[in-house]
Protein backbone atom coordinates (compact mmCIF):
# COMPACT_ATOMS: atom_id res chain seq x y z
CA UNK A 1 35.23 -18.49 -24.69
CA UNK A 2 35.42 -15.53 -22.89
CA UNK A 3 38.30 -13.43 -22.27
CA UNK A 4 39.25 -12.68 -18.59
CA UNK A 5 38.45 -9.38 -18.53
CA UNK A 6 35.14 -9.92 -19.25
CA UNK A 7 34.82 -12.99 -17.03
CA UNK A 8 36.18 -10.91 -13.78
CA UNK A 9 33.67 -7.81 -15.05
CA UNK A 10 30.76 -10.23 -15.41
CA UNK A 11 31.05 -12.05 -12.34
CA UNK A 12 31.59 -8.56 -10.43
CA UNK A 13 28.20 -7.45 -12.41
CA UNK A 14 26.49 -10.74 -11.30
CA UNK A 15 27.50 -10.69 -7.24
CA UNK A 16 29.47 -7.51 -6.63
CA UNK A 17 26.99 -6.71 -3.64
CA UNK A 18 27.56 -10.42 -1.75
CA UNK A 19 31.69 -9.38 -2.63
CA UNK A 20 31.40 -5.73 -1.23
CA UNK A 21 29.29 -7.21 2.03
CA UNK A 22 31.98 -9.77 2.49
CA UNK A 23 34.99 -7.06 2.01
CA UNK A 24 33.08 -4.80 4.48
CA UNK A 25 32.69 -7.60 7.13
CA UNK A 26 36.43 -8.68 6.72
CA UNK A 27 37.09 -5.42 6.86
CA UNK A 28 35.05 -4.23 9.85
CA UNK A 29 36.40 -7.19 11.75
CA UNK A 30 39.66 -6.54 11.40
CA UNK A 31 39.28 -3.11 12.69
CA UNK A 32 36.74 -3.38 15.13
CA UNK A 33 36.86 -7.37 16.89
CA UNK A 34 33.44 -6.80 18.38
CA UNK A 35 31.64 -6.53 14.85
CA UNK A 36 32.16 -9.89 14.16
CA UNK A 37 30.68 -11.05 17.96
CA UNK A 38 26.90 -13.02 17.80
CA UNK A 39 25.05 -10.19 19.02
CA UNK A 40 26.42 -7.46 16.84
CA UNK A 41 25.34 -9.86 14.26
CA UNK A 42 22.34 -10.44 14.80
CA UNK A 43 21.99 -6.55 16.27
CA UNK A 44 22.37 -5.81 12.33
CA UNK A 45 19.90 -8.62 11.24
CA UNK A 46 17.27 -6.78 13.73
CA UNK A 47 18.27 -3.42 12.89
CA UNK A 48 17.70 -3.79 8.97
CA UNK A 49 14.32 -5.99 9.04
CA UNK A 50 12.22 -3.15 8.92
CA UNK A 51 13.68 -1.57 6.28
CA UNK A 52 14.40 -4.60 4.55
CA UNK A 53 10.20 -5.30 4.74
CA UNK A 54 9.58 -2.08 3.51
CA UNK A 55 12.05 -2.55 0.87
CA UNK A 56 10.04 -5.30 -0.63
CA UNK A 57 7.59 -3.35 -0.71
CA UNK A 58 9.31 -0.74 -3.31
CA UNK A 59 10.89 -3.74 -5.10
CA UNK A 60 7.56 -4.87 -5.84
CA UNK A 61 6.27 -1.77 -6.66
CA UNK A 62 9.59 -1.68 -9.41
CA UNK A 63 8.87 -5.09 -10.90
CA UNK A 64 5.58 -3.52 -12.26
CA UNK A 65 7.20 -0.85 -13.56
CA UNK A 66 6.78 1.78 -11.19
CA UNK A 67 8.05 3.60 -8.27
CA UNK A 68 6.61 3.91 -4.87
CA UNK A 69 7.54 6.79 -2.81
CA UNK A 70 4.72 6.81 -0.47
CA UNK A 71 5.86 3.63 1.20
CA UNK A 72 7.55 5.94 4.47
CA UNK A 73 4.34 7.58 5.36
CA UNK A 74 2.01 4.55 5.02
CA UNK A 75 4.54 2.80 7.46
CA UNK A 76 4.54 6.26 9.56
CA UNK A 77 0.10 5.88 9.30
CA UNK A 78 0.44 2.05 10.42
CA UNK A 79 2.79 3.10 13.48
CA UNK A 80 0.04 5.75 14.39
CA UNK A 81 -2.92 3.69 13.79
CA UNK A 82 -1.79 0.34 15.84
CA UNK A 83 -0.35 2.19 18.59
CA UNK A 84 -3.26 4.42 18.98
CA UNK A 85 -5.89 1.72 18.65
CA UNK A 86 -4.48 0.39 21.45
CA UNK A 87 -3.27 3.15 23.62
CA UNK A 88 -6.21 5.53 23.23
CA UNK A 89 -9.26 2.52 22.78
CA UNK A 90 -7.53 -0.46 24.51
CA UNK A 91 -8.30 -2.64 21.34
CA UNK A 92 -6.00 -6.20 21.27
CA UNK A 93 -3.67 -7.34 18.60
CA UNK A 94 -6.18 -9.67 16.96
CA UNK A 95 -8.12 -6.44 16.16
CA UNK A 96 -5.43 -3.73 15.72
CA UNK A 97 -3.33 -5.29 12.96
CA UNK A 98 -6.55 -6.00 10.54
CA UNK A 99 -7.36 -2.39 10.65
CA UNK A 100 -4.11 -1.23 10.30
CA UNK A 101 -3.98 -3.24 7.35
CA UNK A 102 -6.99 -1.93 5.77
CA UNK A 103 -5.83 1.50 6.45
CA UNK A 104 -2.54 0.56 4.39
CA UNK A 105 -4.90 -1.15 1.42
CA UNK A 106 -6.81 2.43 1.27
CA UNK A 107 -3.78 4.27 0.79
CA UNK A 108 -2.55 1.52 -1.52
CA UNK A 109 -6.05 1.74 -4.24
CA UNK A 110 -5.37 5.38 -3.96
CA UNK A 111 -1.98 5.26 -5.46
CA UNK A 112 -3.40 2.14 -8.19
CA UNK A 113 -6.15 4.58 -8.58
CA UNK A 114 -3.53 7.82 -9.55
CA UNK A 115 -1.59 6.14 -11.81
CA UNK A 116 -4.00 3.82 -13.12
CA UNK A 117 -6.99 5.42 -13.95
CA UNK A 118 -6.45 9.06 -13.67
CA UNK A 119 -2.35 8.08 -15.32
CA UNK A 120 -0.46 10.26 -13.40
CA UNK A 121 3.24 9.16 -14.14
CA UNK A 122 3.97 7.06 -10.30
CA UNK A 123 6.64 9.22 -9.05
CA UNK A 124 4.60 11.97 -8.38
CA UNK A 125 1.46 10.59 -7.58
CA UNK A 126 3.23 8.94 -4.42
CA UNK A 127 4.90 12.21 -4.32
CA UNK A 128 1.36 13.67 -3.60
CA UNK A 129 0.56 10.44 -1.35
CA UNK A 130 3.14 10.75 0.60
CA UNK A 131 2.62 14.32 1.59
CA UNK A 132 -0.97 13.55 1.91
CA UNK A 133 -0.81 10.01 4.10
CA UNK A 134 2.22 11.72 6.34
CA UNK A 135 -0.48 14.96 7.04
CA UNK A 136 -3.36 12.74 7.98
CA UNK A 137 -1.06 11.02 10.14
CA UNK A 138 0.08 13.58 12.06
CA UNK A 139 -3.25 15.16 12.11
CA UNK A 140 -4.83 12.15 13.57
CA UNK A 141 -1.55 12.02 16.45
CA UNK A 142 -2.50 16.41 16.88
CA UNK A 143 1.15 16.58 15.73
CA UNK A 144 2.52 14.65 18.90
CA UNK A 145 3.32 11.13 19.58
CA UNK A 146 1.64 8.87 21.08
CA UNK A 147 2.54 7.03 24.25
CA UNK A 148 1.30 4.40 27.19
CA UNK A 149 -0.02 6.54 29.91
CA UNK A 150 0.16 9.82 28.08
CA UNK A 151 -2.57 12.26 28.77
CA UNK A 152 -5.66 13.09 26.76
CA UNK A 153 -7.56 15.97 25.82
CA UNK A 154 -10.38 15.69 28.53
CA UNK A 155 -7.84 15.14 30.97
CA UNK A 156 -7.60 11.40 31.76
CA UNK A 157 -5.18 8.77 31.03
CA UNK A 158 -4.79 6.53 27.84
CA UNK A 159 -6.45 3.26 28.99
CA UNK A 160 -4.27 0.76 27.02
CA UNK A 161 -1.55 -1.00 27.01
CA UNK A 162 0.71 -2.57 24.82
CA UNK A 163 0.21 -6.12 25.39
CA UNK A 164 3.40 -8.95 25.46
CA UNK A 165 1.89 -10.23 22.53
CA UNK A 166 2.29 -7.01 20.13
CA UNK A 167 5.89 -6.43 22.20
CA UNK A 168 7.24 -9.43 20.95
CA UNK A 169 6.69 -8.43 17.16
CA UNK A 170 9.53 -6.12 17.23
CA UNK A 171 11.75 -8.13 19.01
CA UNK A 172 14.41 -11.08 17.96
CA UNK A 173 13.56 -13.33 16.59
CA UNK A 174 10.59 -12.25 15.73
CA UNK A 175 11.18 -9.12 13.65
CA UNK A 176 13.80 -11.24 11.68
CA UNK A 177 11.86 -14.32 10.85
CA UNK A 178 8.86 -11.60 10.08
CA UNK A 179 11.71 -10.23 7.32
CA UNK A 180 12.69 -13.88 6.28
CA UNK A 181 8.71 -14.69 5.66
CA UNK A 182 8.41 -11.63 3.75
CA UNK A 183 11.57 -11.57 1.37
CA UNK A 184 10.72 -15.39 0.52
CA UNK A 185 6.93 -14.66 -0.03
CA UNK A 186 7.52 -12.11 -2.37
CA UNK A 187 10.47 -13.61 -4.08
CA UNK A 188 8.57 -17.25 -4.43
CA UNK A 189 5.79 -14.94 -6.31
CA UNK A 190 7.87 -13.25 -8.60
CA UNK A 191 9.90 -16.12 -9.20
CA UNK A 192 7.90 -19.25 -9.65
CA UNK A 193 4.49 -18.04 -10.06
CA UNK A 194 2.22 -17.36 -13.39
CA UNK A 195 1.23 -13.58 -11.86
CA UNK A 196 4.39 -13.05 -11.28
CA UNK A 197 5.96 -13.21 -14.29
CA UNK A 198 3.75 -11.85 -15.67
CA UNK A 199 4.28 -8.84 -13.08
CA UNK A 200 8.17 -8.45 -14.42
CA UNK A 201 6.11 -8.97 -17.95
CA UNK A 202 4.15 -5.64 -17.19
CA UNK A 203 7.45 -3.62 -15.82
CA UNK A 204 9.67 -5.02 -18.89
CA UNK A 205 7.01 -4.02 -21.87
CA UNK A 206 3.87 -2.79 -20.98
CA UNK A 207 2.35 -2.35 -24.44
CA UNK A 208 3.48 -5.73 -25.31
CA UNK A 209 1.81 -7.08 -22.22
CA UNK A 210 -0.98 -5.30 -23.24
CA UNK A 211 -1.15 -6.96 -26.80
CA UNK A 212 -0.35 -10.29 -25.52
CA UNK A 213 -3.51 -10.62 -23.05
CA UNK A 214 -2.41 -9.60 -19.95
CA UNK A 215 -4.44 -7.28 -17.75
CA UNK A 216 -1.89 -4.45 -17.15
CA UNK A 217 -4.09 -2.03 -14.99
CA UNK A 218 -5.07 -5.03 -12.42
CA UNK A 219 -1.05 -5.60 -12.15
CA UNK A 220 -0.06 -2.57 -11.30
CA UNK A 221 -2.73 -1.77 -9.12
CA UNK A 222 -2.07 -5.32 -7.13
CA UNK A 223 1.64 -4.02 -7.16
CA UNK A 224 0.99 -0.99 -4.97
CA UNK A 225 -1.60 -2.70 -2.96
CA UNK A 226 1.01 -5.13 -2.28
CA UNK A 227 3.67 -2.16 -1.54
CA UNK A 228 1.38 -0.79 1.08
CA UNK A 229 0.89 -3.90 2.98
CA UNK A 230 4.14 -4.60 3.11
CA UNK A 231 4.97 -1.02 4.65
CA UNK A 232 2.41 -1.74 6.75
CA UNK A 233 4.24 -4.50 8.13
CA UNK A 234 6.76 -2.73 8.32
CA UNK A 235 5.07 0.16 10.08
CA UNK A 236 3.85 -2.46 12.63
CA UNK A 237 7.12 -3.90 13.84
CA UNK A 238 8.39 -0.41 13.86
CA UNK A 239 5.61 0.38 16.52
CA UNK A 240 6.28 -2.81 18.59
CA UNK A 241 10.00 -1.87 18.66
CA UNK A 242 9.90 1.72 19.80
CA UNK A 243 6.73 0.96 21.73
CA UNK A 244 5.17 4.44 20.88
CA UNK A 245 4.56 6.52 17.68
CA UNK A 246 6.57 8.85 17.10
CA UNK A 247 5.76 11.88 13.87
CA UNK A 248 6.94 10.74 10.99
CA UNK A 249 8.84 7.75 12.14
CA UNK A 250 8.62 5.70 8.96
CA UNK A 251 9.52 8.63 6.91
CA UNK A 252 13.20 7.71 7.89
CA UNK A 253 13.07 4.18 6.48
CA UNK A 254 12.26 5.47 2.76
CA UNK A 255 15.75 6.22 1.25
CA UNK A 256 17.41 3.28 3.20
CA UNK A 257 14.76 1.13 1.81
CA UNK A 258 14.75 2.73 -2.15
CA UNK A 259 18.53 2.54 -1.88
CA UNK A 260 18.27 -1.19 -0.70
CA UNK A 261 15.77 -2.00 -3.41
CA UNK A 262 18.14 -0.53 -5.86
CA UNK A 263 21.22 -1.81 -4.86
CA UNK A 264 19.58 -5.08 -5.28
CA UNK A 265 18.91 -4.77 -9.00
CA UNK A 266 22.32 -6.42 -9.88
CA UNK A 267 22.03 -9.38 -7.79
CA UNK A 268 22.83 -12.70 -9.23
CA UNK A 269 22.77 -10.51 -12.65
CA UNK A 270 18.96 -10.48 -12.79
CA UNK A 271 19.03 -6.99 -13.97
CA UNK A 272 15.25 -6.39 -12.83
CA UNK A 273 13.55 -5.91 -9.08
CA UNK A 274 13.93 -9.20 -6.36
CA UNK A 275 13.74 -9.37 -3.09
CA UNK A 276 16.76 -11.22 -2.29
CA UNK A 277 18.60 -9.03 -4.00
CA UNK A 278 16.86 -6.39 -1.91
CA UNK A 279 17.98 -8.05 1.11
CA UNK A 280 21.37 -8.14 0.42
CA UNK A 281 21.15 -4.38 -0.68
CA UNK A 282 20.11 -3.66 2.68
CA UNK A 283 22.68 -6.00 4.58
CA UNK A 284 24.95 -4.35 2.72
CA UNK A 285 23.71 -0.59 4.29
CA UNK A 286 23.09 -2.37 7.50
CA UNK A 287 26.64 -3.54 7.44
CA UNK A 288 28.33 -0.11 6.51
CA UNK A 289 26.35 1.45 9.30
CA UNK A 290 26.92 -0.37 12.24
CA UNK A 291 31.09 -0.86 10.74
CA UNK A 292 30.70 3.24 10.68
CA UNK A 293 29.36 3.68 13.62
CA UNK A 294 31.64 1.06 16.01
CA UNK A 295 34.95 3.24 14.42
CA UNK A 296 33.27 6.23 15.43
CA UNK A 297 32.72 7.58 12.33
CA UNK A 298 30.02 10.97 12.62
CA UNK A 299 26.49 10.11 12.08
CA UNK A 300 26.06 12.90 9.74
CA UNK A 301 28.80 11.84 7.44
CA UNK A 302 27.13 8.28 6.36
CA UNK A 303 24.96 9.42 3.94
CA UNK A 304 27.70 10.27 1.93
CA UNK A 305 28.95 7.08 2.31
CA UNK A 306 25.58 5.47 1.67
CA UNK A 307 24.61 7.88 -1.39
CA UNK A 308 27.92 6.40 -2.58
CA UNK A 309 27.18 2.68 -2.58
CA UNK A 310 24.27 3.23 -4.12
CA UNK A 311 25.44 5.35 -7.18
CA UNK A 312 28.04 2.54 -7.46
CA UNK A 313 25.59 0.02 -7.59
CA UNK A 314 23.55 1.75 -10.22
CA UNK A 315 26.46 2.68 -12.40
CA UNK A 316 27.45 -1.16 -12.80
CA UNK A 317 23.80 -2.00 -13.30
CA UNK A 318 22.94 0.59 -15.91
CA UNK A 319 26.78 0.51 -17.84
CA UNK A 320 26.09 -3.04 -18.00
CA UNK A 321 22.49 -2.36 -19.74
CA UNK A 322 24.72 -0.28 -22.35
C-alpha cells in the first residue's frame, strides 16, 4: 500500500499539468471575470491551435528519439509558399496546399537524410535546417512580406487573391477542429497502431529495436517527414489567419511549441512524447498568456514566466526518472 506521500507525489507526477491549468483558470477568473466569458475561451482555443499543430509535430519527432528544431522555418516556408502561390500566380486552394506540402516533405527527407544517412546527431542538423529553410524563405519573399495587392518588380499588381475558401482555414472553428484532427491522428498512431509502437520502440532503445527486426532508419526518417507536414499545417493556417506572409513568422511558434511538447511529457504519467499531453502543455501556455496579458502584465516579462513552467515541468518529469 502506498504511503500518502507518495500517493499525493505520484498523482501530481501523473496530472500536475491538467491541476496547474485548472489552478490558473480558477485563478485567472477570480481576478479577471472576463477570462472565464465564451469568447475568451475559445479566443485561447484559436490562439494556441497553431502552435499546438506544430507541437505535434516536435512530439513526433521526440517519440523517435530525436529533436526537431527546424519545425519554425518549415512553417515560416509554408506561410511564404501558399500565400505567394496565390498572391503572385493566382493559383486556388486545391493547388496551393499540395505544393506547399511537398515543399514541407523536401525539407522533411533532408533532415531524415542528415541524421540518417550522413548521422549527424538531430539537434544540429535541424540547427543547420533551420537556418537554411528560414534563408530560402526569405530569399524567395526578397526579404519582404508578401501581401494582396502589393506591388511587383516590373511594376504591376499581384493578381491574386485570397479566396473565402483558404480564409476560412484560419478561422473558428476551423483552425480548432484542424488542431482536434491533428492531436487525435497522431495520438491514435502512436497509441493503438503496430508503427507506432514501434516508433516509441525506436526512441526508447534503438539498438534493441535494431536487434529485434525493426527498421530503425525508415522510422526516424517517417518521424521527421511527419514533423514537417505537420508544420506545414501549421504554416498554412498561420497564412490564412494573418492573411499575408510575414519574414519569419513561424519562427515565433518554435519555443512555444518545444515547450508545449515538453511540458506534455508527464501527462497521465506516460513519461515519453503524446500529443494529448502536448495539447495540454500548450493550453497550459495558452492559458498563462492570455491570464498575463488581461492583468496587464508586460509582454516582455512572460517568458520568464513561461521558461518557468517549463523547467518545472521537466524537473518533475526527469526527478521522477531518478
Amino acid at each position: 500500500m502506498l504511503k500518502p506521500q507518495s500517493a499525493f507525489l505520484g498523482f501530481f507526477y501523473n496530472w500536475g499539468t491538467v491541476v496547474a491549468v485548472a489552478v490558473l483558470v480558477v485563478f485567472f477568473g477570480l481576478t479577471a471575470p472576463a477570462f472565464l466569458e465564451v469568447s475568451n475561451l475559445v479566443n485561447i482555443l484559436r490562439s494556441i491551435s497553431i502552435v499546438t499543430v506544430i507541437a505535434v509535430g516536435v512530439t513526433v519527432s521526440l517519440a523517435a528519439g530525436g529533436f526537431d528544431l527546424s519545425v519554425g522555418s518549415v512553417a515560416s516556408t509554408a506561410n511564404a509558399v501558399s500565400i505567394s502561390l496565390i498572391v503572385w500566380f493566382g493559383w486556388g486552394t486545391n493547388l496551393v496546399l499540395p505544393v506547399t506540402f511537398l515543399a514541407a516533405l523536401l525539407i522533411g527527407a533532408a533532415n531524415a537524410f542528415l541524421i540518417v544517412k550522413v548521422r549527424i546527431p538531430d539537434m544540429l542538423a535541424t540547427l543547420a535546417t533551420m537556418f537554411i529553410v528560414q534563408g530560402i524563405a526569405m530569399t524567395y519573399t526578397l526579404g519582404g512580406s508578401v501581401t494582396e495587392n502589393m506591388p511587383l518588380p516590373d511594376g504591376s499588381t499581384a493578381p491574386g487573391h485570397l479566396g473565402a475558401g483558404f480564409q476560412s482555414l484560419g478561422q473558428v472553428p476551423t483552425i480548432i477542429l484542424v488542431m482536434a484532427g491533428a492531436v487525435l491522428l497522431v495520438q491514435g498512431f502512436l497509441s493503438f497502431s503496430k508503427p507506432g509502437r514501434s516508433l516509441y520502440a525506436v526512441g526508447g532503445n534503438l539498438e534493441a529495436s535494431r536487434l529485434a527486426g525493426i527498421p530503425v532508419n525508415r522510422y526516424r526518417a517517417v518521424a521527421y517527414l511527419a514533423s514537417a507536414s505537420l508544420s506545414a499545417v501549421g504554416g498554412i493556417l498561420l497564412a490564412s489567419r494573418i492573411g499575408s506572409s510575414q519574414v519569419g513568422a513561424g519562427g515565433g511558434y518554435l519555443m512555444d511549441a518545444v515547450a508545449a511538447a515538453w511540458i506534455g511529457l508527464s501527462f497521465g504519467g506516460s513519461g515519453r512524447p503524446n500529443a494529448v499531453g502536448t495539447l495540454v502543455g500548450a493550453v497550459l501556455l495558452g492559458v498563462l498568456q492570455n491570464g498575463l496579458v488581461m492583468l496587464s502584465v508586460p509582454y516582455y516579462s512572460m517568458d520568464i514566466l513561461k521558461g518557468g513552467v517549463l523547467a518545472a515541468a521537466l524537473a518533475v518529469t526527469y526527478f521522477k526518472k531518478r
